[in-house]
N, C-alpha and C. Protein backbone atom coordinates (compact mmCIF):
# COMPACT_ATOMS: atom_id res chain seq x y z
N UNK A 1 71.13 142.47 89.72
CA UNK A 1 72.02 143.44 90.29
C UNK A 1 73.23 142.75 90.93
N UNK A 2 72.85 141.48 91.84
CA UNK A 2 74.18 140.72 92.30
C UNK A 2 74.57 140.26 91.45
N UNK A 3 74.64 140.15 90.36
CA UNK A 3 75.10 139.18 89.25
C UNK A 3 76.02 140.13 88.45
N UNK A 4 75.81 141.47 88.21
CA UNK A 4 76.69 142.65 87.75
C UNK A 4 77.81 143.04 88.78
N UNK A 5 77.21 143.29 89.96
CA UNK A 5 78.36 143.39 91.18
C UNK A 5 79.47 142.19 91.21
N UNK A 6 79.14 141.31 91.00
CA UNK A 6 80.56 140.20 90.93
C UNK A 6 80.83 140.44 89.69
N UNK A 7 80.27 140.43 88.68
CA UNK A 7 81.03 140.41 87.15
C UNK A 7 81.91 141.71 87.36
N UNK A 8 81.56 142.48 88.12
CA UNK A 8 82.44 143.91 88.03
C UNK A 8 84.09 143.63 89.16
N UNK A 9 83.22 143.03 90.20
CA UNK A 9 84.05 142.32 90.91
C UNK A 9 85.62 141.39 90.53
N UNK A 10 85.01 140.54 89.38
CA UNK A 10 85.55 139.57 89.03
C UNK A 10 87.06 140.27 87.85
N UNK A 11 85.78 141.26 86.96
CA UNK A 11 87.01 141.98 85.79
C UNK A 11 87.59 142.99 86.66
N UNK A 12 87.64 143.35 87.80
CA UNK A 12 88.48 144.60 88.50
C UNK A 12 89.58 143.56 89.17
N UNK A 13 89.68 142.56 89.29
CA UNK A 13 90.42 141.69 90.16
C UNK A 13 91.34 140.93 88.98
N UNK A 14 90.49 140.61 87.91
CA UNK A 14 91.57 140.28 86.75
C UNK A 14 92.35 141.64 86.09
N UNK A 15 91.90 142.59 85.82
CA UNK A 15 92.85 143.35 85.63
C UNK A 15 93.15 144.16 86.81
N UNK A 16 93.18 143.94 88.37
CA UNK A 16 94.26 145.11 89.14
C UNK A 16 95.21 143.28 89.25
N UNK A 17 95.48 142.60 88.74
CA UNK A 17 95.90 141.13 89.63
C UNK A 17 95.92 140.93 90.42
N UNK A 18 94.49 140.68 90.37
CA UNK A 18 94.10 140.41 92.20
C UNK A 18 94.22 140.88 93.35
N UNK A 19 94.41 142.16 93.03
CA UNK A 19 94.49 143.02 94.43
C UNK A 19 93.10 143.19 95.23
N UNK A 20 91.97 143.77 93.86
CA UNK A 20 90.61 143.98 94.37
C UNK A 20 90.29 142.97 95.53
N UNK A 21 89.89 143.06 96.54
CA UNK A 21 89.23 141.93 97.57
C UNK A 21 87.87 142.74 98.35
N UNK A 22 86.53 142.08 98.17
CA UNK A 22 86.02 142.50 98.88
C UNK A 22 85.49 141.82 100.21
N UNK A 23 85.48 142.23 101.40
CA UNK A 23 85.29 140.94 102.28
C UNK A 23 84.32 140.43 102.08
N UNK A 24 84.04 138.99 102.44
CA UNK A 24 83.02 137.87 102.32
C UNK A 24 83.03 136.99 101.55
N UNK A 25 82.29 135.99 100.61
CA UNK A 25 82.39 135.04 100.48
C UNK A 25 82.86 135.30 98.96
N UNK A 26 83.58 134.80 98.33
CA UNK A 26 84.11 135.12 96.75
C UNK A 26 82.96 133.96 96.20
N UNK A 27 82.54 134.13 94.78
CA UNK A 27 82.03 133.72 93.85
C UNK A 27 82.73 133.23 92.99
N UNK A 28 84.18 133.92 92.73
CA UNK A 28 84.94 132.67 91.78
C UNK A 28 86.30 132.60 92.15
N UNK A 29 87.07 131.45 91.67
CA UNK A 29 87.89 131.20 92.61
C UNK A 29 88.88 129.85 91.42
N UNK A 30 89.98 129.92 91.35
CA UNK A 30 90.39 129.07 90.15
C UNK A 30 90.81 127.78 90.67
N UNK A 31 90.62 127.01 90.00
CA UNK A 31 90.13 125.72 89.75
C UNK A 31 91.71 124.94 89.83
N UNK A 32 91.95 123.90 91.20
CA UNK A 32 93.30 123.29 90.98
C UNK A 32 92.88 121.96 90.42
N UNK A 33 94.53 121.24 90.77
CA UNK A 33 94.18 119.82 90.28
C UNK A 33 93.36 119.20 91.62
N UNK A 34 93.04 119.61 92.82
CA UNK A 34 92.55 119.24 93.72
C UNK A 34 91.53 119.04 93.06
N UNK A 35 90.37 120.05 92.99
CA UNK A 35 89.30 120.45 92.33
C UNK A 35 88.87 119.60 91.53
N UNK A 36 89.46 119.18 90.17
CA UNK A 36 89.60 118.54 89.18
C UNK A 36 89.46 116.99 89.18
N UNK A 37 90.26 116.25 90.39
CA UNK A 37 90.55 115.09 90.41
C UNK A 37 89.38 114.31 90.43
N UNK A 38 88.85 114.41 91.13
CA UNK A 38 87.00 113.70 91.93
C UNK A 38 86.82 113.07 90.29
N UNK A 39 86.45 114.25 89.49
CA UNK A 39 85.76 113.72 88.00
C UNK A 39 86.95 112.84 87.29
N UNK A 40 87.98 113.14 86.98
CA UNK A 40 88.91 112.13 86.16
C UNK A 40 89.26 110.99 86.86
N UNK A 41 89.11 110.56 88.10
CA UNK A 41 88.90 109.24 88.71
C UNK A 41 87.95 108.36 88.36
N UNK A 42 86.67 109.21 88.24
CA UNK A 42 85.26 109.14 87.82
C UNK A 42 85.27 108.67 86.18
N UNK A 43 85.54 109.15 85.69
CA UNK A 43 85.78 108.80 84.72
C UNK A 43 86.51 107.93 84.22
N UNK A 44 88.13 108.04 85.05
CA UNK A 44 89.07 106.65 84.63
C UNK A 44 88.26 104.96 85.10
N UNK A 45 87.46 104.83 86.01
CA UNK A 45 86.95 104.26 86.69
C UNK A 45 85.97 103.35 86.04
N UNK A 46 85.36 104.87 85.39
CA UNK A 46 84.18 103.97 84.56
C UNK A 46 84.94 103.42 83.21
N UNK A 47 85.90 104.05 82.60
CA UNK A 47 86.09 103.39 81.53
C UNK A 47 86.80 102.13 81.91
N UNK A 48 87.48 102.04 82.62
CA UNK A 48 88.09 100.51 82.90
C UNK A 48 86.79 99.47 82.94
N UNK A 49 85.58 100.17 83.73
CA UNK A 49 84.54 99.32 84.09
C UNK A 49 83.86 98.71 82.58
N UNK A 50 83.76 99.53 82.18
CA UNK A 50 82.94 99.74 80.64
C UNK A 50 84.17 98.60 79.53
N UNK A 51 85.41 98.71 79.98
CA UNK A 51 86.24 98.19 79.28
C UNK A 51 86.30 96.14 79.47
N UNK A 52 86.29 95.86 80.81
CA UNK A 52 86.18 94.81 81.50
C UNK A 52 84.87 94.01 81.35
N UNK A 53 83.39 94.55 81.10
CA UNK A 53 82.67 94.14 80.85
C UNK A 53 82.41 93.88 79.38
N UNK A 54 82.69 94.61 78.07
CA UNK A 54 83.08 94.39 77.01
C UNK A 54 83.75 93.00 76.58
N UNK A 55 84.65 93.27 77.13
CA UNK A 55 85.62 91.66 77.11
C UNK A 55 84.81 90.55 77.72
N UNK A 56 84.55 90.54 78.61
CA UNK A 56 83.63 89.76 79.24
C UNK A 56 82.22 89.24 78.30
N UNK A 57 82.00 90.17 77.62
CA UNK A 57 80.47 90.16 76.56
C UNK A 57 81.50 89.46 75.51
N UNK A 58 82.59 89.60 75.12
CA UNK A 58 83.45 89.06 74.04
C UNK A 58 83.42 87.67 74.42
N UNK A 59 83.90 87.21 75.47
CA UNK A 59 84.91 85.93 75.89
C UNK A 59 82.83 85.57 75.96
N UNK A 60 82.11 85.59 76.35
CA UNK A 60 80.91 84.75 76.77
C UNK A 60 80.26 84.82 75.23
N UNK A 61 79.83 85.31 74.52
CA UNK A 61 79.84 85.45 73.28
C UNK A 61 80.62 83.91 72.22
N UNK A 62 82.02 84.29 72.33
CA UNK A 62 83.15 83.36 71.73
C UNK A 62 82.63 82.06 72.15
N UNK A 63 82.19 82.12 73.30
CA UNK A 63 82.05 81.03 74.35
C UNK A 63 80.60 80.25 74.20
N UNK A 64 79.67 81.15 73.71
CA UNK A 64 78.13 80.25 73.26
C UNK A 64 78.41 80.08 71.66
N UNK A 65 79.12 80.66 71.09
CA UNK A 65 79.24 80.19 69.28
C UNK A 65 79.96 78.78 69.35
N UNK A 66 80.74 78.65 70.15
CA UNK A 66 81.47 77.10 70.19
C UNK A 66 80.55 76.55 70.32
N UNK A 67 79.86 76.44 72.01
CA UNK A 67 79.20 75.24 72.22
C UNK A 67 77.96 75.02 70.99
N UNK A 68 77.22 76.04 70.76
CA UNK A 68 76.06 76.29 69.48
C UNK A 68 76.61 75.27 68.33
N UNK A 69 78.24 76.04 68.13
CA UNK A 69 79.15 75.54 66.51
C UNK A 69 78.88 73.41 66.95
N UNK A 70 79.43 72.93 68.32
CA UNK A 70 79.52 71.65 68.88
C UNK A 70 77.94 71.06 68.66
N UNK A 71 76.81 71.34 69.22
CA UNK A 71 75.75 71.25 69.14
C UNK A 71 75.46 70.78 67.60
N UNK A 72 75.36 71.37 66.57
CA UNK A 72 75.10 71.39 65.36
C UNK A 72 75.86 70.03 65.01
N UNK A 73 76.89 70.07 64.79
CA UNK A 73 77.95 68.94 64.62
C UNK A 73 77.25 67.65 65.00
N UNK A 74 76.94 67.67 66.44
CA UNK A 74 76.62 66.17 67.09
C UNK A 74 75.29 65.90 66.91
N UNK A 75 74.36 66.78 66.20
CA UNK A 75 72.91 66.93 65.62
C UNK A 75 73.21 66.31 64.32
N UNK A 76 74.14 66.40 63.27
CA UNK A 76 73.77 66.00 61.76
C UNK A 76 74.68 64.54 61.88
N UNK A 77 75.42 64.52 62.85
CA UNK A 77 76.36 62.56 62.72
C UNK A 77 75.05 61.57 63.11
């Protein structure tokens, strides 16, 4: 029943534009870039993280095939 009362709520307020108000606490409410930001920080954040450790797995990687490639070398002279 509360779940019909706001949906009725919600389409009387999108179509009077927003005049409908009933007092107390609203249920929906549109979404700024305030709102928004928290997660795309979150996200920019991790991909840099995810990006930096990659490279890192690259360069240490590059970095045991040499000494391995050196090893072999000074094994067959």
């Amino acid at each position: 029943m509360e779940r019909t009362w706001t949906e009725v709520q919600h389409r009387a307020a999108l179509t009077g534009g927003g005049t409908f108000r009933e007092e107390g606490d609203e249920m929906f409410f549109p979404f700024s870039l305030s709102h928004l930001m928290p997660g795309f920080v979150v996200l920019l954040v991790g991909t840099l993280l995810s990006l930096v450790v990659f490279v890192g797995e690259l360069i240490v990687n590059c970095l045991w095939k040499r000494k391995e490639k050196g090893r072999v070398h000074a094994l067959g002279k």
